[in-house]
PDB file of N, CA and C in Angstrom:
ATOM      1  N   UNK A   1      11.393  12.512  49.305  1.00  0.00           N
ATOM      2  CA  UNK A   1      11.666  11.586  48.221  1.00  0.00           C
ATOM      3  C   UNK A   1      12.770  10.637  48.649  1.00  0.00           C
ATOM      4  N   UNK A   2      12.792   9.294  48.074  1.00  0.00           N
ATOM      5  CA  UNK A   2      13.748   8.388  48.332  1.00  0.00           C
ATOM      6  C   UNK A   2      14.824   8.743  47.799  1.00  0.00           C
ATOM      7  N   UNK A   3      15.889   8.161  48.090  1.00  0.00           N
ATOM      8  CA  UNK A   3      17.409   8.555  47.339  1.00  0.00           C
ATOM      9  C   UNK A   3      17.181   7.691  45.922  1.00  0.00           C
ATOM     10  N   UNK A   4      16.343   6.998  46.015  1.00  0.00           N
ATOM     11  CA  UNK A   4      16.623   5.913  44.501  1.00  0.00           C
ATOM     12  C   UNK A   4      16.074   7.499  43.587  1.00  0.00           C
ATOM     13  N   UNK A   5      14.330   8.208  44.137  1.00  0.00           N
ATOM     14  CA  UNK A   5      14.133   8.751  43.354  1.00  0.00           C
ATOM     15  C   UNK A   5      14.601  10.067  42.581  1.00  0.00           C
ATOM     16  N   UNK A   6      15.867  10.761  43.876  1.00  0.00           N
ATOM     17  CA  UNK A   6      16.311  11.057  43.297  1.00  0.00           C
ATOM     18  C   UNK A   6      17.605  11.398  42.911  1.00  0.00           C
ATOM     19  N   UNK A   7      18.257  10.016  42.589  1.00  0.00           N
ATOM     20  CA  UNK A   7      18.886   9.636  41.787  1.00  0.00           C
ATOM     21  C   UNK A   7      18.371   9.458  40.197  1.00  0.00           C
ATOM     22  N   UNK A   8      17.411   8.851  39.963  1.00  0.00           N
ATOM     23  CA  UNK A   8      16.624   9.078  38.739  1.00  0.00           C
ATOM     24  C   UNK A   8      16.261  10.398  38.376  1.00  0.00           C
ATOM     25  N   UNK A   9      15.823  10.848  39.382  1.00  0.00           N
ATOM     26  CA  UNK A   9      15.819  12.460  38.416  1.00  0.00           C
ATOM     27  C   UNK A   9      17.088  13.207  38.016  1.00  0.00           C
ATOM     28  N   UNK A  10      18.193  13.263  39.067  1.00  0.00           N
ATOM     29  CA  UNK A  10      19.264  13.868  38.686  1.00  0.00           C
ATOM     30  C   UNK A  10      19.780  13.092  37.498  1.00  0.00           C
ATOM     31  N   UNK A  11      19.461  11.582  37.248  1.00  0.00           N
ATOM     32  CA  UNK A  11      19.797  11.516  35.723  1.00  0.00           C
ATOM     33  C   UNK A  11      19.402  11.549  34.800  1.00  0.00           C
ATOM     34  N   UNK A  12      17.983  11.603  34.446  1.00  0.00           N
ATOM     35  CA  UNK A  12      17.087  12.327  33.874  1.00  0.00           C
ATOM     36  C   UNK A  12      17.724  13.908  33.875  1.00  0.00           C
ATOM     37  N   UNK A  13      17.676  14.310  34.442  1.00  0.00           N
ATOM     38  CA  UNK A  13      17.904  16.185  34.198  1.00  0.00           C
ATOM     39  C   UNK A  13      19.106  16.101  33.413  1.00  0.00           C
ATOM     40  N   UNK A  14      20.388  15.116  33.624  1.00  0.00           N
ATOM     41  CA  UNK A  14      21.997  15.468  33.067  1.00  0.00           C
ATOM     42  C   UNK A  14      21.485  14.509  31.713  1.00  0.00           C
ATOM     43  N   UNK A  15      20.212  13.486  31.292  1.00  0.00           N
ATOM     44  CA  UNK A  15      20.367  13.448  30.214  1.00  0.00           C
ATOM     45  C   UNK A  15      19.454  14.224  29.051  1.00  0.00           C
ATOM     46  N   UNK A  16      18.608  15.137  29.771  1.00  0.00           N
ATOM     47  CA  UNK A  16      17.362  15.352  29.115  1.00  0.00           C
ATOM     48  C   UNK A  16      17.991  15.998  27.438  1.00  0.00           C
ATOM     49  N   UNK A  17      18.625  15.845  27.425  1.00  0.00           N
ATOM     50  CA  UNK A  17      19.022  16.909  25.839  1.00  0.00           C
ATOM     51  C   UNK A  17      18.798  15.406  24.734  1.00  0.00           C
ATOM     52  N   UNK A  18      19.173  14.524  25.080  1.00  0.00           N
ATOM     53  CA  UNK A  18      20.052  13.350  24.554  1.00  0.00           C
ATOM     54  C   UNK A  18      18.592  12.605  24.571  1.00  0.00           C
ATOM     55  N   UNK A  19      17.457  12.368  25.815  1.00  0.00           N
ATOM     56  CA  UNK A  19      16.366  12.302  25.616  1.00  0.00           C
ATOM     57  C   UNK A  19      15.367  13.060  24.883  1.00  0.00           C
ATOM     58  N   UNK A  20      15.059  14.147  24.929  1.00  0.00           N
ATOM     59  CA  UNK A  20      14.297  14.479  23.887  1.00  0.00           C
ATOM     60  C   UNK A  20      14.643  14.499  22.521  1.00  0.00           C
ATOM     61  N   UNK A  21      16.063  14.423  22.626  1.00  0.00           N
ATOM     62  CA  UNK A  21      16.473  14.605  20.734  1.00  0.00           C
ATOM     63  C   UNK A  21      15.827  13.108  20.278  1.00  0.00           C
ATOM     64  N   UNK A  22      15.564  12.339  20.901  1.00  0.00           N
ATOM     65  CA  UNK A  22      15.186  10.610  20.512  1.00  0.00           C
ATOM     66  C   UNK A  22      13.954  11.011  20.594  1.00  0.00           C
ATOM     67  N   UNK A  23      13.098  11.431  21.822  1.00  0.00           N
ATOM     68  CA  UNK A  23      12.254  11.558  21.268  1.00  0.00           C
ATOM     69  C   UNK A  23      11.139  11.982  20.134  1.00  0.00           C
ATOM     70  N   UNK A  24      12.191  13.213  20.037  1.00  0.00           N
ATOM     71  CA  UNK A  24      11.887  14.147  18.612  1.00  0.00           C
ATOM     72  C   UNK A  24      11.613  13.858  17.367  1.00  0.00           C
ATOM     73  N   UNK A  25      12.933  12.705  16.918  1.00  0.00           N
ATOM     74  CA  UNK A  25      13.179  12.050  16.132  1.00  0.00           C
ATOM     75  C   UNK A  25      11.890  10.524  16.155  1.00  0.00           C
ATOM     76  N   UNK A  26      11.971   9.987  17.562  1.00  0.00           N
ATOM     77  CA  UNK A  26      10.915   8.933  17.215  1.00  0.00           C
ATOM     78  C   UNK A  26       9.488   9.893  16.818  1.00  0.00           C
ATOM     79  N   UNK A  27       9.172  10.830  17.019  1.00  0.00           N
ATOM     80  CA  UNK A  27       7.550  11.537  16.738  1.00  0.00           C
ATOM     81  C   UNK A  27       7.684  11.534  15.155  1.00  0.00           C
ATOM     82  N   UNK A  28       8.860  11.576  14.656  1.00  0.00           N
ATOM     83  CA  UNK A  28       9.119  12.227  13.192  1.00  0.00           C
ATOM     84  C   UNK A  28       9.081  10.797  12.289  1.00  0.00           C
ATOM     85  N   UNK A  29       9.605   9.952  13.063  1.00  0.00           N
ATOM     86  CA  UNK A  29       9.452   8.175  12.450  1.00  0.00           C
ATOM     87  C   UNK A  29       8.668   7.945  12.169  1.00  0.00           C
ATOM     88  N   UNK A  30       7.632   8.609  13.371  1.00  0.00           N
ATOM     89  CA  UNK A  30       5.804   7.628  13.096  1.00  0.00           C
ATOM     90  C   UNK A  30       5.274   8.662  12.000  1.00  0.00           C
ATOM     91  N   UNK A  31       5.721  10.109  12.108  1.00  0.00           N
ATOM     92  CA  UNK A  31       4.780  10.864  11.368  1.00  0.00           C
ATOM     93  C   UNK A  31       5.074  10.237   9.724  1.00  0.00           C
ATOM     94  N   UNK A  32       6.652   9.980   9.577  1.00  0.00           N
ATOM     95  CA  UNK A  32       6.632   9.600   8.432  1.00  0.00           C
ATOM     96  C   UNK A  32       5.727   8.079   7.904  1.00  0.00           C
ATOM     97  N   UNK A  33       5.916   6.836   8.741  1.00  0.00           N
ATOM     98  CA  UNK A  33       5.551   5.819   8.778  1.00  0.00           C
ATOM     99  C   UNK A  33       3.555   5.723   8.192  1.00  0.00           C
ATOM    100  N   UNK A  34       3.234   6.974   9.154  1.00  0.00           N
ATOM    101  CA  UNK A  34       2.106   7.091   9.101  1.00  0.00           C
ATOM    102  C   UNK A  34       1.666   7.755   7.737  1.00  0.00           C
ATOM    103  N   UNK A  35       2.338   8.600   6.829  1.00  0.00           N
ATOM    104  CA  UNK A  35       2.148   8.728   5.659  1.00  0.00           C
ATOM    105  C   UNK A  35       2.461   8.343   4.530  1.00  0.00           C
ATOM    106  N   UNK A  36       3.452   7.018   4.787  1.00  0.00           N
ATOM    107  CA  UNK A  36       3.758   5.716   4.078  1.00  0.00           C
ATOM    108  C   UNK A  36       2.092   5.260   4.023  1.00  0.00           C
ATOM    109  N   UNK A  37       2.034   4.748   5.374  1.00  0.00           N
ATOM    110  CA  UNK A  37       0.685   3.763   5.756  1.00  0.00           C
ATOM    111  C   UNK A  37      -0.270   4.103   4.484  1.00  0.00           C
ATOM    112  N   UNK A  38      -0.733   5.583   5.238  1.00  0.00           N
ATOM    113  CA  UNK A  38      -1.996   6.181   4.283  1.00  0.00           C
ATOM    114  C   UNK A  38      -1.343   6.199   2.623  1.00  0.00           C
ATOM    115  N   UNK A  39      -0.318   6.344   2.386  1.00  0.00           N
ATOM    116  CA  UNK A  39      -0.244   6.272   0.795  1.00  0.00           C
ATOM    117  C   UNK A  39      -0.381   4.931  -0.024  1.00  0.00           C
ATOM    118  N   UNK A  40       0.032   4.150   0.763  1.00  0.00           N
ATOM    119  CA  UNK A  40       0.000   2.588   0.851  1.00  0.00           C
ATOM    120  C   UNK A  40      -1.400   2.350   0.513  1.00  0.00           C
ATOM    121  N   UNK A  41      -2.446   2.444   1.676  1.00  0.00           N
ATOM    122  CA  UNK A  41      -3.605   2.107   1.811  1.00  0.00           C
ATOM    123  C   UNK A  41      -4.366   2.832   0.639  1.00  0.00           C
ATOM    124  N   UNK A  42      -4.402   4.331   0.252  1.00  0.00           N
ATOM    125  CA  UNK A  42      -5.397   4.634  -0.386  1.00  0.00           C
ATOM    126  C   UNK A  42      -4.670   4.229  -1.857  1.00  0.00           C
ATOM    127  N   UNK A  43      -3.754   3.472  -2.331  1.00  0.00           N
ATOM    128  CA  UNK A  43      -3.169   3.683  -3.622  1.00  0.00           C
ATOM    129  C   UNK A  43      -3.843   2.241  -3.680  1.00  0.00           C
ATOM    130  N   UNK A  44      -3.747   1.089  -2.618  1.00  0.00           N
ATOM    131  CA  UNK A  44      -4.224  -0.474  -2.899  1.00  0.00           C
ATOM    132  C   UNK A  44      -5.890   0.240  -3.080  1.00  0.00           C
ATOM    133  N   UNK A  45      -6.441   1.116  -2.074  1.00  0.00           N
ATOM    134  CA  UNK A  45      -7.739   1.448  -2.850  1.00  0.00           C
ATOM    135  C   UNK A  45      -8.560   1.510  -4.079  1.00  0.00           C
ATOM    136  N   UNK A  46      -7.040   2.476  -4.931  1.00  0.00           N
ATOM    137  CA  UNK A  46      -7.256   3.080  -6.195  1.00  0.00           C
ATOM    138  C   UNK A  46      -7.153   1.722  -7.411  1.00  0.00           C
ATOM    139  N   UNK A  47      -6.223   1.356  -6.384  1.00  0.00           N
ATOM    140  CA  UNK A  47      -6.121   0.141  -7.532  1.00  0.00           C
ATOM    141  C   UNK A  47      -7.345  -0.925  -7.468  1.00  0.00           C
ATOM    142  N   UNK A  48      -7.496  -1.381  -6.305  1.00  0.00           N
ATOM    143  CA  UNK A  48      -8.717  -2.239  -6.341  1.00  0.00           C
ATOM    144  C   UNK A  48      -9.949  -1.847  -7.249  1.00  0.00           C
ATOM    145  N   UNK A  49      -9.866  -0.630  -6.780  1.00  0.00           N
ATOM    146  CA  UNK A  49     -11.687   0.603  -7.806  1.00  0.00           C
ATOM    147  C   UNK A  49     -11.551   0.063  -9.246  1.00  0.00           C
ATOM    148  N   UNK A  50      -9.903   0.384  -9.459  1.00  0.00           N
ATOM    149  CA  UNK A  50      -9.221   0.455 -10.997  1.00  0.00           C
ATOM    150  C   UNK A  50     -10.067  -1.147 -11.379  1.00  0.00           C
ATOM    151  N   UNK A  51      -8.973  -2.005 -11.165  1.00  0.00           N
ATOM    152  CA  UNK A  51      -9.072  -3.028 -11.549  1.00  0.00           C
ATOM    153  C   UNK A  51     -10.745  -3.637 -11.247  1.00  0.00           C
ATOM    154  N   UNK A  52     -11.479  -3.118 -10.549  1.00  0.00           N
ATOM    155  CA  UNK A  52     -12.564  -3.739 -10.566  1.00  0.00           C
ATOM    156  C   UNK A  52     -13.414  -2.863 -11.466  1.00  0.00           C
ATOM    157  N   UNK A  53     -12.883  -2.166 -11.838  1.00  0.00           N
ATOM    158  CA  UNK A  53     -13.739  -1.395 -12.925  1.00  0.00           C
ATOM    159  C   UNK A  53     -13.307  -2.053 -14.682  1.00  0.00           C
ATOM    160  N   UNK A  54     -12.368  -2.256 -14.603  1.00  0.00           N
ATOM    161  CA  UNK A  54     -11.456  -3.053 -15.492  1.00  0.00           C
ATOM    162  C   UNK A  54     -12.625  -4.469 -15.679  1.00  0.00           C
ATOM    163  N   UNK A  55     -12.783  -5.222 -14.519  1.00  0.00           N
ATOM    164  CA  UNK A  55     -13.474  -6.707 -14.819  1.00  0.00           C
ATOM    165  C   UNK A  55     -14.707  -6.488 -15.365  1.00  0.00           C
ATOM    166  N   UNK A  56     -15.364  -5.218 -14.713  1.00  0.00           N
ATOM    167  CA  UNK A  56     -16.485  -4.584 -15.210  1.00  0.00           C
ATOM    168  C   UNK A  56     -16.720  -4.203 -16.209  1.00  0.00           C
ATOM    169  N   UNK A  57     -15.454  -3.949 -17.131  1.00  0.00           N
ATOM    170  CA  UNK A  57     -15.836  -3.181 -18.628  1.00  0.00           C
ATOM    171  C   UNK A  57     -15.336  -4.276 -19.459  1.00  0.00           C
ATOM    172  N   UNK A  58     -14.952  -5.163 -19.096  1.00  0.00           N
ATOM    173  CA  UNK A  58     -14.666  -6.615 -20.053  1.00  0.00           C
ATOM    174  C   UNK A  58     -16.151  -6.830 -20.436  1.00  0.00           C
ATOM    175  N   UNK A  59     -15.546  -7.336 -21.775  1.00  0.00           N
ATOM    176  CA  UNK A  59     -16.978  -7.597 -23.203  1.00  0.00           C
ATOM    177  C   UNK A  59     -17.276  -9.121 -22.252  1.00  0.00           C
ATOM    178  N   UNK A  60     -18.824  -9.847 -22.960  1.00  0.00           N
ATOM    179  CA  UNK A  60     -19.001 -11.087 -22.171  1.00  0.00           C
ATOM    180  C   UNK A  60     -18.355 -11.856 -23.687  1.00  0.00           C
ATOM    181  N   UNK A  61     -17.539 -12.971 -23.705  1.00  0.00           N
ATOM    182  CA  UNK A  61     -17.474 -13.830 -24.423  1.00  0.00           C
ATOM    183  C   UNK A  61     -17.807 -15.414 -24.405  1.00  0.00           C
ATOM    184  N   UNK A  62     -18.179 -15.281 -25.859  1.00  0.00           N
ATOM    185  CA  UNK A  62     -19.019 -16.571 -26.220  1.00  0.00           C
ATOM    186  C   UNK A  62     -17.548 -17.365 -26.833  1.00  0.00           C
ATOM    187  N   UNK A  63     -17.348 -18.530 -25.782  1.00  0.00           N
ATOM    188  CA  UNK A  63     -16.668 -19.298 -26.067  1.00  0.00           C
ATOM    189  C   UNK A  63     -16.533 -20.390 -27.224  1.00  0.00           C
ATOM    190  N   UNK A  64     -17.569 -20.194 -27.397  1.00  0.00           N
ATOM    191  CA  UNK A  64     -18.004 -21.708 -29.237  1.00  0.00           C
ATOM    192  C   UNK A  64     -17.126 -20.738 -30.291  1.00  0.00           C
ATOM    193  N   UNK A  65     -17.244 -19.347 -30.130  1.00  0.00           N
ATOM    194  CA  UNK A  65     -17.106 -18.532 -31.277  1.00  0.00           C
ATOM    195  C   UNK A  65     -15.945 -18.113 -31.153  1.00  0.00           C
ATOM    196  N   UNK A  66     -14.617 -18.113 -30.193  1.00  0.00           N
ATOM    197  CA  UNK A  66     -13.355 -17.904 -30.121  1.00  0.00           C
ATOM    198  C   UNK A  66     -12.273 -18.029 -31.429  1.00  0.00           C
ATOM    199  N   UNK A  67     -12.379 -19.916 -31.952  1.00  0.00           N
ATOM    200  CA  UNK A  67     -11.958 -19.809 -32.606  1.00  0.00           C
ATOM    201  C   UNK A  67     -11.845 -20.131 -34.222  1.00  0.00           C
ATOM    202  N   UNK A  68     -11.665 -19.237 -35.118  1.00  0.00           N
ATOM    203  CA  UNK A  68     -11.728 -19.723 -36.508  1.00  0.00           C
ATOM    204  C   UNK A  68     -10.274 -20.310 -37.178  1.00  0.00           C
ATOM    205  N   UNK A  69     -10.708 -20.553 -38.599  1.00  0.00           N
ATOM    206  CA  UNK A  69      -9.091 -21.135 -39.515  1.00  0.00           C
ATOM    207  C   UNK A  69      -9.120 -20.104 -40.840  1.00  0.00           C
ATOM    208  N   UNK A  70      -8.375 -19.885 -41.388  1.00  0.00           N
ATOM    209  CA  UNK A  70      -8.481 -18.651 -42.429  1.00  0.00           C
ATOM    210  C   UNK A  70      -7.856 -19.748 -43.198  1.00  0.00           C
ATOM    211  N   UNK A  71      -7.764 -19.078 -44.663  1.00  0.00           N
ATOM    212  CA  UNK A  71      -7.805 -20.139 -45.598  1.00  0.00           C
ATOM    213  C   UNK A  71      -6.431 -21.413 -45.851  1.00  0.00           C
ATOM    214  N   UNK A  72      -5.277 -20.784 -44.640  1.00  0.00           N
ATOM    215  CA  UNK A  72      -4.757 -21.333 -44.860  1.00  0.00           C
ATOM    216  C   UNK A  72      -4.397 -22.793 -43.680  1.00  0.00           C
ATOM    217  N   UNK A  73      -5.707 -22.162 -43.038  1.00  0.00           N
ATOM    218  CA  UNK A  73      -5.472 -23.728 -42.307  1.00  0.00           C
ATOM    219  C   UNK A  73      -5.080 -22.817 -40.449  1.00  0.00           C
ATOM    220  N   UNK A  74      -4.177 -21.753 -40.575  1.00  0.00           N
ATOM    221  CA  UNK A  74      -4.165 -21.729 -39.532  1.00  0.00           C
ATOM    222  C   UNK A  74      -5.735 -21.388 -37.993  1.00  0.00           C
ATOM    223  N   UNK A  75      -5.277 -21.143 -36.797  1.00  0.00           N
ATOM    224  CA  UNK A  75      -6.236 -20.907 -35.994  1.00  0.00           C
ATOM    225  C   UNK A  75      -5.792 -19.736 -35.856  1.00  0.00           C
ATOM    226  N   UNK A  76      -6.654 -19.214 -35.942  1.00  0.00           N
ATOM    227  CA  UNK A  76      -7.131 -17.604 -35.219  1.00  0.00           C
ATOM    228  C   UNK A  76      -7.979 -17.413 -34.607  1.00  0.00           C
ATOM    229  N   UNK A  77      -7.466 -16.792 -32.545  1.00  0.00           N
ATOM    230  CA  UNK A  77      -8.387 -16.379 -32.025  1.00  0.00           C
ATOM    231  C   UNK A  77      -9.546 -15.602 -32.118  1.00  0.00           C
ATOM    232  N   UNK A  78     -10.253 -15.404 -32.235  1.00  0.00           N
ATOM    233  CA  UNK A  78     -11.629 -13.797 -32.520  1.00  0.00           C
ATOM    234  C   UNK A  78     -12.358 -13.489 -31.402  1.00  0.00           C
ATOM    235  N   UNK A  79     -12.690 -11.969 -31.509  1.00  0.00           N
ATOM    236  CA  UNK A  79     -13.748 -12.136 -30.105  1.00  0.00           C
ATOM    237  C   UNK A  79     -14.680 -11.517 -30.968  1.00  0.00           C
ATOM    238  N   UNK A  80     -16.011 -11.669 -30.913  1.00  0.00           N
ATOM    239  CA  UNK A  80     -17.008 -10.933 -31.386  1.00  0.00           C
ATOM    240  C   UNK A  80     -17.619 -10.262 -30.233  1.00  0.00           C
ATOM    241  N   UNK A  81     -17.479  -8.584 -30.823  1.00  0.00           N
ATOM    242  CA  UNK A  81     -18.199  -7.433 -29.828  1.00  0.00           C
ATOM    243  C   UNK A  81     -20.132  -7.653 -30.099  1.00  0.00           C
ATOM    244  N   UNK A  82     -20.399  -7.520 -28.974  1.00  0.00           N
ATOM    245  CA  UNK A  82     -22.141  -7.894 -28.597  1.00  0.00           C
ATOM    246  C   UNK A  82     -22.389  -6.516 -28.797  1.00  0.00           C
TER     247      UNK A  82
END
């Protein structure tokens, strides 16, 4: 082996404690990150289903028939259920 290489290993070996504790910690970053991600993703899911189930259960309205006047003149919106 070259002296460069081992020079790199002997500092590698005097830091390995100090290296794996980073590494340890970065495995634990992603694991968390990664169950952000997925909670993230399947909750915009739930919501999309939601809300498109939402547009789906809206009544159809007939716009001519929105709005009336009661006797005193004012407007009142209405929806008539089909």
């Amino acid at each position: 082996m070259s002296q460069r290489k081992v020079d790199e290993y002997k500092k590698y070996k005097a830091n390995r404690k100090k290296i794996n504790a980073r590494e340890k910690k970065m495995r634990k970053v992603r694991k968390v990150i990664g169950v952000l991600v997925g909670i993230v993703v399947i909750g915009g899911f739930g919501y999309w289903g939601y809300y498109s189930y939402q547009v789906a259960k809206r009544p159809e309205v007939d716009f001519s028939s929105l709005i009336t006047q009661d006797s005193y003149g004012f407007i009142i919106p209405t929806v008539t259920e089909e």
